[in-house]
PDB file of N, CA and C in Angstrom:
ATOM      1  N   UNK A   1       5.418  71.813 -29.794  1.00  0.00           N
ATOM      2  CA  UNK A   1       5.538  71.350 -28.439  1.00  0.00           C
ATOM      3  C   UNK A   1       4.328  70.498 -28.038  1.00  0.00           C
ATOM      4  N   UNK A   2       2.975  70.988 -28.735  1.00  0.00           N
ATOM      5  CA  UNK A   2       1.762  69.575 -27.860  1.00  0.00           C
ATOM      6  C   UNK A   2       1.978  69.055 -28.845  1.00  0.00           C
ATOM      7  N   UNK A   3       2.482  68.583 -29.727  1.00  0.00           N
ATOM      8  CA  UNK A   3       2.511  67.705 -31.137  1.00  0.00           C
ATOM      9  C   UNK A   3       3.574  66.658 -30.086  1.00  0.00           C
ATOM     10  N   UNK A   4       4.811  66.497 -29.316  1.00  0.00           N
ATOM     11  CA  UNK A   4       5.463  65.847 -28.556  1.00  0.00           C
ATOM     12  C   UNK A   4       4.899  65.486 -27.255  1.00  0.00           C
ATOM     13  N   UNK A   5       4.150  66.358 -27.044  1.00  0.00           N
ATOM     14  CA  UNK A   5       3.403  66.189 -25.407  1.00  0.00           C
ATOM     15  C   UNK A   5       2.437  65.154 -26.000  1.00  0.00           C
ATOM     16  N   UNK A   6       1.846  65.232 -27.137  1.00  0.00           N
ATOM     17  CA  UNK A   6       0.648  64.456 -27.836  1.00  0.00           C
ATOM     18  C   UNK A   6       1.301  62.969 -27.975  1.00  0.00           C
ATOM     19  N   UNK A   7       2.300  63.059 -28.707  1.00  0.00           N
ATOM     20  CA  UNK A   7       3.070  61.809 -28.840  1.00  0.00           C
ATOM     21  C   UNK A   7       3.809  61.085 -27.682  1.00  0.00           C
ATOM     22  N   UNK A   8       4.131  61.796 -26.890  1.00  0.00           N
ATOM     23  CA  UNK A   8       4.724  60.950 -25.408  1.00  0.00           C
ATOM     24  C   UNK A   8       3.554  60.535 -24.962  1.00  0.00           C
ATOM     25  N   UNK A   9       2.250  60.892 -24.440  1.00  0.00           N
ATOM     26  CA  UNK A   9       0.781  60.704 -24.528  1.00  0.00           C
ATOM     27  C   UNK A   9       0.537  58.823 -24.881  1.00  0.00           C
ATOM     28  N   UNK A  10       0.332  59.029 -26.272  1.00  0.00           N
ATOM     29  CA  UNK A  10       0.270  57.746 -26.705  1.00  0.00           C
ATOM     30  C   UNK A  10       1.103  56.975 -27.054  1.00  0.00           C
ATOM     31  N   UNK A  11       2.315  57.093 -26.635  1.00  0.00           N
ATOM     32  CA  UNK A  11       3.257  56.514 -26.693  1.00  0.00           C
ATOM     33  C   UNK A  11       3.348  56.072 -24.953  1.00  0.00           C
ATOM     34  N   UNK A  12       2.918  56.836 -23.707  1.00  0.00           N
ATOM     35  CA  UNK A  12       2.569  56.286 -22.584  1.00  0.00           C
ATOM     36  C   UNK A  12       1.389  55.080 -22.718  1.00  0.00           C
ATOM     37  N   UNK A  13       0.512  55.576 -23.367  1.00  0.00           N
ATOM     38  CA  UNK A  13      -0.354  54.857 -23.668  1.00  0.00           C
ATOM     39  C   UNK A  13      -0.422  53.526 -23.966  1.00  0.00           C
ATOM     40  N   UNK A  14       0.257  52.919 -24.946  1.00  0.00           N
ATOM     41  CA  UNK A  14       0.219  52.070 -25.767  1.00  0.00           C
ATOM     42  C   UNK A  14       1.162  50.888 -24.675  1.00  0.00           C
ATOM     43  N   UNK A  15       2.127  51.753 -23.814  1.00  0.00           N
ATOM     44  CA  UNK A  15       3.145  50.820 -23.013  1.00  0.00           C
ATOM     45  C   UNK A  15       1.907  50.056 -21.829  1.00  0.00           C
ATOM     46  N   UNK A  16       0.927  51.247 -21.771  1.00  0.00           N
ATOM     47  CA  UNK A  16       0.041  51.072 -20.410  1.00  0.00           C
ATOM     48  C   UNK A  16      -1.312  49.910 -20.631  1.00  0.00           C
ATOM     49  N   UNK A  17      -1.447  49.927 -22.278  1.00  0.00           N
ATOM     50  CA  UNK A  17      -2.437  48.953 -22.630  1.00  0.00           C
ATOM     51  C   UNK A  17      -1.381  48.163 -22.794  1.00  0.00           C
ATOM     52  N   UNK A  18      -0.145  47.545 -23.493  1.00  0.00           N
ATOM     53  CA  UNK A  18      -0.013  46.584 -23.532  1.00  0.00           C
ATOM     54  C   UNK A  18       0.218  46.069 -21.893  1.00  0.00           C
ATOM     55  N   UNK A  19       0.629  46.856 -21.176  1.00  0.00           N
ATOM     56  CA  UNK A  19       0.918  45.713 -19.634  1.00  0.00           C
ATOM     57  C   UNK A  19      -0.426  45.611 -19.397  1.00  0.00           C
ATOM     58  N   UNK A  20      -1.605  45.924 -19.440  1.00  0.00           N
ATOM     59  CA  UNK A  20      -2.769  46.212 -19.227  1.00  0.00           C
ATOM     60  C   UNK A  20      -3.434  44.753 -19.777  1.00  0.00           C
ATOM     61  N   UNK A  21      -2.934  44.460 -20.808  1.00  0.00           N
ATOM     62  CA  UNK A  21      -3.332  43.083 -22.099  1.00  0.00           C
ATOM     63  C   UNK A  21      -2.270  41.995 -21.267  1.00  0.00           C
ATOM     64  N   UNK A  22      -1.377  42.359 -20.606  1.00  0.00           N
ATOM     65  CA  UNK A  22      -0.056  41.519 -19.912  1.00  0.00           C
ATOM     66  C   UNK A  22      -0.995  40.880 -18.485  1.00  0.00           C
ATOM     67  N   UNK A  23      -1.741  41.680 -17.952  1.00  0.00           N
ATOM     68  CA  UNK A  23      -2.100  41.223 -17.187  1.00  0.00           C
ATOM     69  C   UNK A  23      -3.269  40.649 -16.859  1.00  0.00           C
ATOM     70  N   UNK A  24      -4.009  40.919 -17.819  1.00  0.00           N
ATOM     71  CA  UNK A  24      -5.140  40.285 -17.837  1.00  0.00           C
ATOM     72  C   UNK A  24      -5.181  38.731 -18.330  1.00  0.00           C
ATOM     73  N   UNK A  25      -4.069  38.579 -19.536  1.00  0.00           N
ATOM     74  CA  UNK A  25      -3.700  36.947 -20.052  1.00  0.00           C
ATOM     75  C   UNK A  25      -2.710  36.483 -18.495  1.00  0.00           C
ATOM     76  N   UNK A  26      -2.271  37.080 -17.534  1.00  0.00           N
ATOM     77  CA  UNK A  26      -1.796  36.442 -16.424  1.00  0.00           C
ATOM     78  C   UNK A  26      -3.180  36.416 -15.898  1.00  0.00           C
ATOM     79  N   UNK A  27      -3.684  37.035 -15.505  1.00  0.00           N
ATOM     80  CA  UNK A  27      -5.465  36.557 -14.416  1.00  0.00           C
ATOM     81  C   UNK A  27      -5.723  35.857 -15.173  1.00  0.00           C
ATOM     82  N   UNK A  28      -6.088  35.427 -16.240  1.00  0.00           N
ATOM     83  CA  UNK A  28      -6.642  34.013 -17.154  1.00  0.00           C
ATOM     84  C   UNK A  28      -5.996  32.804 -16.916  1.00  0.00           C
ATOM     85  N   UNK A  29      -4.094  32.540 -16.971  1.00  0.00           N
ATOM     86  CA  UNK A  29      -3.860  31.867 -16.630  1.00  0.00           C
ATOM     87  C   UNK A  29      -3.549  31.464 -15.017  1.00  0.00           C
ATOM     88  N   UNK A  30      -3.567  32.476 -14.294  1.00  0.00           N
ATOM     89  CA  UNK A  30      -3.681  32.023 -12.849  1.00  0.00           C
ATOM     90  C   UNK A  30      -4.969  31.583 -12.678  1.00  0.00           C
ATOM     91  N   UNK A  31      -6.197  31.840 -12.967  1.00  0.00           N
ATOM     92  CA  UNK A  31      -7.328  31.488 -13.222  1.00  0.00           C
ATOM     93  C   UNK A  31      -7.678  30.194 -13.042  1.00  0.00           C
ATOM     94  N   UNK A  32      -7.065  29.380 -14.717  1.00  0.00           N
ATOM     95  CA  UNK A  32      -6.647  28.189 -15.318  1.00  0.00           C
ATOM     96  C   UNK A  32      -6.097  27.660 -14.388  1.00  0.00           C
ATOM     97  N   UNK A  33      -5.300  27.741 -13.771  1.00  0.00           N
ATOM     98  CA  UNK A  33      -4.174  27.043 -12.602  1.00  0.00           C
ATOM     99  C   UNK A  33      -4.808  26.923 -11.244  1.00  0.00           C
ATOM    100  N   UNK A  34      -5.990  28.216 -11.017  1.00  0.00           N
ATOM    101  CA  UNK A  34      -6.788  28.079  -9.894  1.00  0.00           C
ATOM    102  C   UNK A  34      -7.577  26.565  -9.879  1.00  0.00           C
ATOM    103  N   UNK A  35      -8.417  26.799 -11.280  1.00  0.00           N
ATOM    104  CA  UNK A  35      -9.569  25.595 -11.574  1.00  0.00           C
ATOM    105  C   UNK A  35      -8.731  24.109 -11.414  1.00  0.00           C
ATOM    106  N   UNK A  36      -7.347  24.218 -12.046  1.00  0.00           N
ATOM    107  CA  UNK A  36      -7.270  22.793 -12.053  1.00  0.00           C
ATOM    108  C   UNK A  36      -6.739  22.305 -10.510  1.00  0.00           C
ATOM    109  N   UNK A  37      -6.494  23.507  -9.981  1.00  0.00           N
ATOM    110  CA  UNK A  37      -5.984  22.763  -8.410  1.00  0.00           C
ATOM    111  C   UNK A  37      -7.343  22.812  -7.231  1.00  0.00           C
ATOM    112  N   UNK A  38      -8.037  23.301  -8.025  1.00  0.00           N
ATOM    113  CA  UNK A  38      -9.733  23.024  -7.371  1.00  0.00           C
ATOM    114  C   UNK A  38     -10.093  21.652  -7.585  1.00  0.00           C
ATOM    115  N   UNK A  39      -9.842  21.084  -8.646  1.00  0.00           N
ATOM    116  CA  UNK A  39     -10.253  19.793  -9.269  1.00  0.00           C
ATOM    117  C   UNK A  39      -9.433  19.181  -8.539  1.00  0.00           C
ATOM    118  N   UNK A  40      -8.044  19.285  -8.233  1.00  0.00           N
ATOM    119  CA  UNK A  40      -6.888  18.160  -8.033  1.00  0.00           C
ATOM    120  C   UNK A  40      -7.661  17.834  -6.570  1.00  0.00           C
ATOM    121  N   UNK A  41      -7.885  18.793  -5.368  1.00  0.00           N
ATOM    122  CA  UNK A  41      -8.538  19.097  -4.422  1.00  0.00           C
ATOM    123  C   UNK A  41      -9.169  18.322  -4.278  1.00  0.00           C
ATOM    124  N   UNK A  42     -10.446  18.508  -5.356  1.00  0.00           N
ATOM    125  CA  UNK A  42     -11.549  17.774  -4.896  1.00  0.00           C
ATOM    126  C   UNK A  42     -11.559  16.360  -4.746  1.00  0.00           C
ATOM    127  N   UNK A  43     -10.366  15.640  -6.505  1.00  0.00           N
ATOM    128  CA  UNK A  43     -10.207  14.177  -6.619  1.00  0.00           C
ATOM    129  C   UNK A  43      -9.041  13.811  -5.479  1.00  0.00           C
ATOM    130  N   UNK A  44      -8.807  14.559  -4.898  1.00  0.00           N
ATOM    131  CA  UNK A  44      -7.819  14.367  -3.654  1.00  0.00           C
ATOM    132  C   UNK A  44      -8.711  13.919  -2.203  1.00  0.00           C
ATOM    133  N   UNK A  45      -9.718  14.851  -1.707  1.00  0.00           N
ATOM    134  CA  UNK A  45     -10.007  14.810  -0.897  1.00  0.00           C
ATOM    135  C   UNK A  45     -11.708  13.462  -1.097  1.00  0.00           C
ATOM    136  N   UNK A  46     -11.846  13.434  -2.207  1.00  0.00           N
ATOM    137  CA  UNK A  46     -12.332  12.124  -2.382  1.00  0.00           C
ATOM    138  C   UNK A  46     -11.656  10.724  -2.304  1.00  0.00           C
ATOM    139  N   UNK A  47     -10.389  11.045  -2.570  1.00  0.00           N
ATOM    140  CA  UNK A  47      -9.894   9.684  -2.614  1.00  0.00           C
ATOM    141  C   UNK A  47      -9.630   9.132  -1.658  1.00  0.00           C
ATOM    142  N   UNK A  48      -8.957  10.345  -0.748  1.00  0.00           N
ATOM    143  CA  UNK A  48      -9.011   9.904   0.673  1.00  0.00           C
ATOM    144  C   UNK A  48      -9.673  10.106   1.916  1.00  0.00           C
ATOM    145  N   UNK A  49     -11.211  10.505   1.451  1.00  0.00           N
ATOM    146  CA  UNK A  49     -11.694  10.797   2.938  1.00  0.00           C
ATOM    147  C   UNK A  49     -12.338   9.722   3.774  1.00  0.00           C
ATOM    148  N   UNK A  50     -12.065   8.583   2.589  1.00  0.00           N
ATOM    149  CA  UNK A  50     -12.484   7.443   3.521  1.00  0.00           C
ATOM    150  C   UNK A  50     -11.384   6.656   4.369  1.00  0.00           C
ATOM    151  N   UNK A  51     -10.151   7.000   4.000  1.00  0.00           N
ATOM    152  CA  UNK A  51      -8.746   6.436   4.058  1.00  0.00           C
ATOM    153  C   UNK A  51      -8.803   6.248   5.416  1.00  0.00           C
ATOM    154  N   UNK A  52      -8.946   7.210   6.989  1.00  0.00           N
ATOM    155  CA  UNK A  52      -8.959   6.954   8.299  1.00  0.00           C
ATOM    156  C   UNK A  52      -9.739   5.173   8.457  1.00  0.00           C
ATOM    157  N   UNK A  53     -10.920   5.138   7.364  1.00  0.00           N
ATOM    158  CA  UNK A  53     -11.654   3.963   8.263  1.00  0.00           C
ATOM    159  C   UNK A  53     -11.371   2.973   7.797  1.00  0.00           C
ATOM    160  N   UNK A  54     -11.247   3.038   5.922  1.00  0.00           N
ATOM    161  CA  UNK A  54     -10.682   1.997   5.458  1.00  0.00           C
ATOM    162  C   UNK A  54      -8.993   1.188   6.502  1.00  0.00           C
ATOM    163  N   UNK A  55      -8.025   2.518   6.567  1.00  0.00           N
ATOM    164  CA  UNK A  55      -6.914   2.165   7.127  1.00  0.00           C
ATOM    165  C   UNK A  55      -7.494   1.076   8.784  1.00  0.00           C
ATOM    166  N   UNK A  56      -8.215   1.342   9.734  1.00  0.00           N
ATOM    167  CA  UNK A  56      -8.839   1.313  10.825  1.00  0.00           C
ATOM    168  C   UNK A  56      -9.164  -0.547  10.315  1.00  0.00           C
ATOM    169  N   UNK A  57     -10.186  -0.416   9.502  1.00  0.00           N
ATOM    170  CA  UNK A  57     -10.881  -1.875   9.212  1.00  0.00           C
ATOM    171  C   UNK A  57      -9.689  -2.743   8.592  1.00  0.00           C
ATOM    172  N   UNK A  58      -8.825  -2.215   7.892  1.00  0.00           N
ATOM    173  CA  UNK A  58      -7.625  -3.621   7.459  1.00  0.00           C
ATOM    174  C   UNK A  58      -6.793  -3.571   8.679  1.00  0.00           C
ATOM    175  N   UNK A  59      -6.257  -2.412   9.660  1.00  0.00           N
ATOM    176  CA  UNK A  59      -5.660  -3.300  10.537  1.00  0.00           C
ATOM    177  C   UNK A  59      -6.317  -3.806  11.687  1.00  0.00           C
ATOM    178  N   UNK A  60      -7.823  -4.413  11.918  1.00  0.00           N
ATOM    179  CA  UNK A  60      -8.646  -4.943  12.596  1.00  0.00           C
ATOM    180  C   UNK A  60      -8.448  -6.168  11.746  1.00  0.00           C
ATOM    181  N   UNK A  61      -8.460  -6.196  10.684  1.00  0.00           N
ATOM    182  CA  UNK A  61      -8.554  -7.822   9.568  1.00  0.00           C
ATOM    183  C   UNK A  61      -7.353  -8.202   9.763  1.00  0.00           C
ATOM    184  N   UNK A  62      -6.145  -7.279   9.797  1.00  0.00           N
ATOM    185  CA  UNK A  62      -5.039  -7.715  10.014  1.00  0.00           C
ATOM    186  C   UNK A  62      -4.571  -8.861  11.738  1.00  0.00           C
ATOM    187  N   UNK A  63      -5.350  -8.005  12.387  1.00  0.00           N
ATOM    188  CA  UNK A  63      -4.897  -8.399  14.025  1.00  0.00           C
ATOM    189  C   UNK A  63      -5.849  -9.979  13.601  1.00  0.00           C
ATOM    190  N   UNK A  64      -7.108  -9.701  13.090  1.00  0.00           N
ATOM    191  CA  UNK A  64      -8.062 -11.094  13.015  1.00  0.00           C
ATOM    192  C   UNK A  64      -7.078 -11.959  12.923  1.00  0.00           C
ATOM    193  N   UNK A  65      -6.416 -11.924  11.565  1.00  0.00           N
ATOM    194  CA  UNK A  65      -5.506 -13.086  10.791  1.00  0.00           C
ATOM    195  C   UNK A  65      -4.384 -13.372  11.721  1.00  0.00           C
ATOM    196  N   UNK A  66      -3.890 -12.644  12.707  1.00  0.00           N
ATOM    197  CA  UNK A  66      -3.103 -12.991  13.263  1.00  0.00           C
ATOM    198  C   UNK A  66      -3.278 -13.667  14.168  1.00  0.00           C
ATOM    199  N   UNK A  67      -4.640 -13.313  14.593  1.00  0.00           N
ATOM    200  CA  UNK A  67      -5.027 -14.433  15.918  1.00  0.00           C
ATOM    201  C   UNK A  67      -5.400 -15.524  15.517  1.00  0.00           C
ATOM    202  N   UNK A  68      -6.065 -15.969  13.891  1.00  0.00           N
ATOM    203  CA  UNK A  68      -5.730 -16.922  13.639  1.00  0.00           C
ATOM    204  C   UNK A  68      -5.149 -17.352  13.123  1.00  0.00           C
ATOM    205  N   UNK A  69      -3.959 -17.079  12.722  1.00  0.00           N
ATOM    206  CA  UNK A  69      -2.584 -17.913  12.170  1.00  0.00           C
ATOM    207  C   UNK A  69      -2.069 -18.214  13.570  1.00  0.00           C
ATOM    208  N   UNK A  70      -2.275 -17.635  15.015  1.00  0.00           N
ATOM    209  CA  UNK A  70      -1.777 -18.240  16.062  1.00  0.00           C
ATOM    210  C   UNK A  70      -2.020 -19.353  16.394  1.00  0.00           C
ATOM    211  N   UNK A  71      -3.514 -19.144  16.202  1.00  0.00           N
ATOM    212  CA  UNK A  71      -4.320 -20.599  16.301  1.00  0.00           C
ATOM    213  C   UNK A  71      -4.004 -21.553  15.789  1.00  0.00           C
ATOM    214  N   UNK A  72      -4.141 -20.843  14.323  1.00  0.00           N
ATOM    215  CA  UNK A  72      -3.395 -22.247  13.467  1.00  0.00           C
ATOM    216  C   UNK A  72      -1.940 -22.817  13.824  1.00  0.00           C
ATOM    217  N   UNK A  73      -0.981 -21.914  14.277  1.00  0.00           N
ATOM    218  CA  UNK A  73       0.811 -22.384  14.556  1.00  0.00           C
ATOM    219  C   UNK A  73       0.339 -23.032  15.863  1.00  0.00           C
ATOM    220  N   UNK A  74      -0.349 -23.040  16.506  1.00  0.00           N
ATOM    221  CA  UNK A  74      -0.209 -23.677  18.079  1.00  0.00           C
ATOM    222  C   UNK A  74      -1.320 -25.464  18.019  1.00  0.00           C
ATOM    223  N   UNK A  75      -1.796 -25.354  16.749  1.00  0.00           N
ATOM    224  CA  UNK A  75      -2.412 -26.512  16.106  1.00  0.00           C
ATOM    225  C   UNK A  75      -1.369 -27.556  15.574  1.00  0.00           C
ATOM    226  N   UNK A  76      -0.660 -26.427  14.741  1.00  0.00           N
ATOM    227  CA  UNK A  76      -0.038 -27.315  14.352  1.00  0.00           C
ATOM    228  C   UNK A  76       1.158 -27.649  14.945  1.00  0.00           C
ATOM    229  N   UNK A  77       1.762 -27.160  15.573  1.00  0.00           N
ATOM    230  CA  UNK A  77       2.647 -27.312  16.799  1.00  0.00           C
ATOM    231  C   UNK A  77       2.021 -28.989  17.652  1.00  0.00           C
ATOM    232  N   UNK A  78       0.620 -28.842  17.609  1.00  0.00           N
ATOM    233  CA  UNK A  78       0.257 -29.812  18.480  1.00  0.00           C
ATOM    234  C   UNK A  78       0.625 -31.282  17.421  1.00  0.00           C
ATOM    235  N   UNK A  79       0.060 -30.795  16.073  1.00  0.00           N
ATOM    236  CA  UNK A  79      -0.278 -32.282  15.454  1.00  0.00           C
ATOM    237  C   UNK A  79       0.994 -32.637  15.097  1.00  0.00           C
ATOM    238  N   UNK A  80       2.442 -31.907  15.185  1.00  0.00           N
ATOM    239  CA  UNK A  80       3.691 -32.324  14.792  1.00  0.00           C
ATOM    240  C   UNK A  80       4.062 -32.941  16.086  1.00  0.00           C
ATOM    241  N   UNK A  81       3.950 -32.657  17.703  1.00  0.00           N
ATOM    242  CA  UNK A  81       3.840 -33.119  18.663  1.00  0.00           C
ATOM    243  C   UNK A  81       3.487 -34.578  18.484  1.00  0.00           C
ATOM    244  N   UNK A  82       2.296 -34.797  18.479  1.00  0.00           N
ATOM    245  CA  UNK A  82       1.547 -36.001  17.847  1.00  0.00           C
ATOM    246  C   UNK A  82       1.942 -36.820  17.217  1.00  0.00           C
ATOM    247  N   UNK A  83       2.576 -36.392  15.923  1.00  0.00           N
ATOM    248  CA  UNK A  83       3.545 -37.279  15.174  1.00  0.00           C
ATOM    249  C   UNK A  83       4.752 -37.432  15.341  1.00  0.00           C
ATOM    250  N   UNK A  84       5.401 -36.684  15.910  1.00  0.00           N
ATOM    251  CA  UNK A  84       6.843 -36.905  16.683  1.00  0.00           C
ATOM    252  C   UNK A  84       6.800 -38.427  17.822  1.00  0.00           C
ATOM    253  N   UNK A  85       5.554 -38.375  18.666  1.00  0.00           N
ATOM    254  CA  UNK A  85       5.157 -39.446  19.622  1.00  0.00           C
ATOM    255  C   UNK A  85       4.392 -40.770  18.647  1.00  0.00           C
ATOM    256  N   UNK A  86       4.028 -40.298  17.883  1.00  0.00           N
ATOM    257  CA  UNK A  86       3.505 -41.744  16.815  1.00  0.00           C
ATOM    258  C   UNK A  86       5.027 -42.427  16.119  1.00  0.00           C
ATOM    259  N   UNK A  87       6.060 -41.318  15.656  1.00  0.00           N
ATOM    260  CA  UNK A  87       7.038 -42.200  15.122  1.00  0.00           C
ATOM    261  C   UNK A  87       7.526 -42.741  16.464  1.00  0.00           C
ATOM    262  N   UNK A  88       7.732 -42.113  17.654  1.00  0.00           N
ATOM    263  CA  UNK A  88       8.830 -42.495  18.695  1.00  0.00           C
ATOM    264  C   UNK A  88       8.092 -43.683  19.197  1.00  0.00           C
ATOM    265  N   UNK A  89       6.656 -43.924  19.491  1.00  0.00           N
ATOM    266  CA  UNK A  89       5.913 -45.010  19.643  1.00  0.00           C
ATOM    267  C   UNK A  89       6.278 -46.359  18.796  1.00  0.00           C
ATOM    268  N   UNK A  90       6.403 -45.779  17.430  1.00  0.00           N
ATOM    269  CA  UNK A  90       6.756 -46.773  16.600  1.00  0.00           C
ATOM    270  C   UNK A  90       8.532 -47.527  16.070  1.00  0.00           C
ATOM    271  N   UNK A  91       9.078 -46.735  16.775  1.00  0.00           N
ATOM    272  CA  UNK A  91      10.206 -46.808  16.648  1.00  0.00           C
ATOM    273  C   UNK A  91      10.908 -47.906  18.398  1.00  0.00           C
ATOM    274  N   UNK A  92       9.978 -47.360  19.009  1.00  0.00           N
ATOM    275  CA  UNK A  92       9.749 -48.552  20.540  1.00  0.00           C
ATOM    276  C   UNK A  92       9.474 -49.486  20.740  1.00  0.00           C
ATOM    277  N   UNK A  93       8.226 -49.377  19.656  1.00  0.00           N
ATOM    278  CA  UNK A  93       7.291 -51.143  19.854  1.00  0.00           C
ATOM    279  C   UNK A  93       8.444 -51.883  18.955  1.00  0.00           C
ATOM    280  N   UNK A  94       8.898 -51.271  17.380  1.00  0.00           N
ATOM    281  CA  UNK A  94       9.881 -52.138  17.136  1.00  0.00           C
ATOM    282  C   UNK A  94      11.055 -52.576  17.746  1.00  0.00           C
ATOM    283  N   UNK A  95      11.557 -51.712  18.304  1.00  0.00           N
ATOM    284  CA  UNK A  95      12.738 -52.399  19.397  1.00  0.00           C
ATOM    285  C   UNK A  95      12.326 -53.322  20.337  1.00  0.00           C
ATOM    286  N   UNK A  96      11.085 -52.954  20.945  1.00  0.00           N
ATOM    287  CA  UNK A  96      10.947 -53.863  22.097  1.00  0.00           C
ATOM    288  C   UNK A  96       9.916 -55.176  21.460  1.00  0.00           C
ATOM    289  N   UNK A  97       9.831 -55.207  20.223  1.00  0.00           N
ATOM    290  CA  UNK A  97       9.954 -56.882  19.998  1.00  0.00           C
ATOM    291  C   UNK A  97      10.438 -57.682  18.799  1.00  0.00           C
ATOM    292  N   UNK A  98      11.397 -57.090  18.622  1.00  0.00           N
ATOM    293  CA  UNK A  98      13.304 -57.389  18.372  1.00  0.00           C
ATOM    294  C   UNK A  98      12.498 -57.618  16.341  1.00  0.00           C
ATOM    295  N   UNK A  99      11.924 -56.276  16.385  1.00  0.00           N
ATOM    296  CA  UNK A  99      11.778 -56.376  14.347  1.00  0.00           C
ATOM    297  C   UNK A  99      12.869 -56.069  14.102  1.00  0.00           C
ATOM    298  N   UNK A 100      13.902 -56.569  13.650  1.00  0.00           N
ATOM    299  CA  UNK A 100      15.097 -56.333  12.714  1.00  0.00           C
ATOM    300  C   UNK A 100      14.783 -56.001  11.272  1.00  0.00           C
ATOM    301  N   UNK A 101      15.334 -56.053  11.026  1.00  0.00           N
ATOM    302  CA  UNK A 101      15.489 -55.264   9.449  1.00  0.00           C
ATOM    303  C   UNK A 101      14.107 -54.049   9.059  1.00  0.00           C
ATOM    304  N   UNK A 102      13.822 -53.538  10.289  1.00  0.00           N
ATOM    305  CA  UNK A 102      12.646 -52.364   9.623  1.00  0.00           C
ATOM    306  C   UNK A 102      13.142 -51.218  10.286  1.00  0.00           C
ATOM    307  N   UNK A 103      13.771 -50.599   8.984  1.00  0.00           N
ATOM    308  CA  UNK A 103      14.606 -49.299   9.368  1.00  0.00           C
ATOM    309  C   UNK A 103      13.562 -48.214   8.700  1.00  0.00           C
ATOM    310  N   UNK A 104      13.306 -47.120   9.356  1.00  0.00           N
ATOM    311  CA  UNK A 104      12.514 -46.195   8.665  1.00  0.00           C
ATOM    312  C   UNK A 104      11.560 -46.065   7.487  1.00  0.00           C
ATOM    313  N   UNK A 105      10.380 -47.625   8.055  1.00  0.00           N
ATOM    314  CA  UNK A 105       9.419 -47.524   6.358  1.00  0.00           C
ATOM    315  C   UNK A 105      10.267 -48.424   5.613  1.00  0.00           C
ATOM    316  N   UNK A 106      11.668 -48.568   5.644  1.00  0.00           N
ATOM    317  CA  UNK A 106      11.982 -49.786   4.692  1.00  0.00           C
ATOM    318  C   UNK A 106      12.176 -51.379   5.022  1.00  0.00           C
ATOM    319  N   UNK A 107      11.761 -52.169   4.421  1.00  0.00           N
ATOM    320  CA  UNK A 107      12.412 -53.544   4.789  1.00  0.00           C
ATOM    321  C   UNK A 107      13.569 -54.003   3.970  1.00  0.00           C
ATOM    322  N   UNK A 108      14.526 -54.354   5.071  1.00  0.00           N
ATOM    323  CA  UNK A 108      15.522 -54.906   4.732  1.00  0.00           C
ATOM    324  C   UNK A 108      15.648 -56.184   5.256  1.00  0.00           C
ATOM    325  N   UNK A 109      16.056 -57.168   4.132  1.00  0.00           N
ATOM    326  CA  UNK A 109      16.024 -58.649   4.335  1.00  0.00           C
ATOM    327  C   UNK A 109      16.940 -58.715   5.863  1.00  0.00           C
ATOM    328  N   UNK A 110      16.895 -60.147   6.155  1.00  0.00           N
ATOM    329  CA  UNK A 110      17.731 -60.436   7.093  1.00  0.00           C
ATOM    330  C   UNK A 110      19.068 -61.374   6.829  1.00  0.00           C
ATOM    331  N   UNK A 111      20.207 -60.870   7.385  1.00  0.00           N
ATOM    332  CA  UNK A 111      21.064 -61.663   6.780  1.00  0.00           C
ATOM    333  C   UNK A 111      21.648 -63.130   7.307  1.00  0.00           C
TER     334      UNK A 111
END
């Protein structure tokens, strides 16, 4: 009878070290899984802790460019103005002193 009590014993035993060995290779790899999401963390919160100002300073560069591409469209708005009244100028003086045959930049003989 303790020859079975002896053997259920280490036969408890052996179930209790191996979960015992079960759990200790789980704390190693939760461990492992801790460290690398410490790391992910860190290259995370480096990458973006400048991100608020960086984001801040391009859309300040952004609004810049826009105020001057306004500048620039209301320029050039003007100098197409300009040349709209240089052809219509030129398209007047020829009528009003009877150039025939000068059609748009070309000469055409007279017949």
């Amino acid at each position: 009878m303790v020859t079975v009590v002896v053997l259920i014993n280490i036969f408890i035993s052996l179930i209790l070290l191996y979960v015992a060995w079960r759990v200790w290779k789980l704390k190693q790899i939760i461990g492992q899984i801790a460290d690398k999401l410490t790391v992910y963390e860190r290259n995370t919160h480096a990458a973006l802790y400048n991100a608020p100002d960086n984001i801040y300073t391009a859309q300040e560069n952004i609004n810049n460019l826009r105020q001057g591409n306004q500048r620039l469209e209301v320029q050039i708005q003007q100098v197409r103005q300009i040349v709209n009244l240089l052809f219509l100028g030129r398209t007047i003086w020829g009528r009003s002193f009877g150039r025939r045959g000068y059609i748009r930049g070309k000469n055409i003989p007279a017949k």
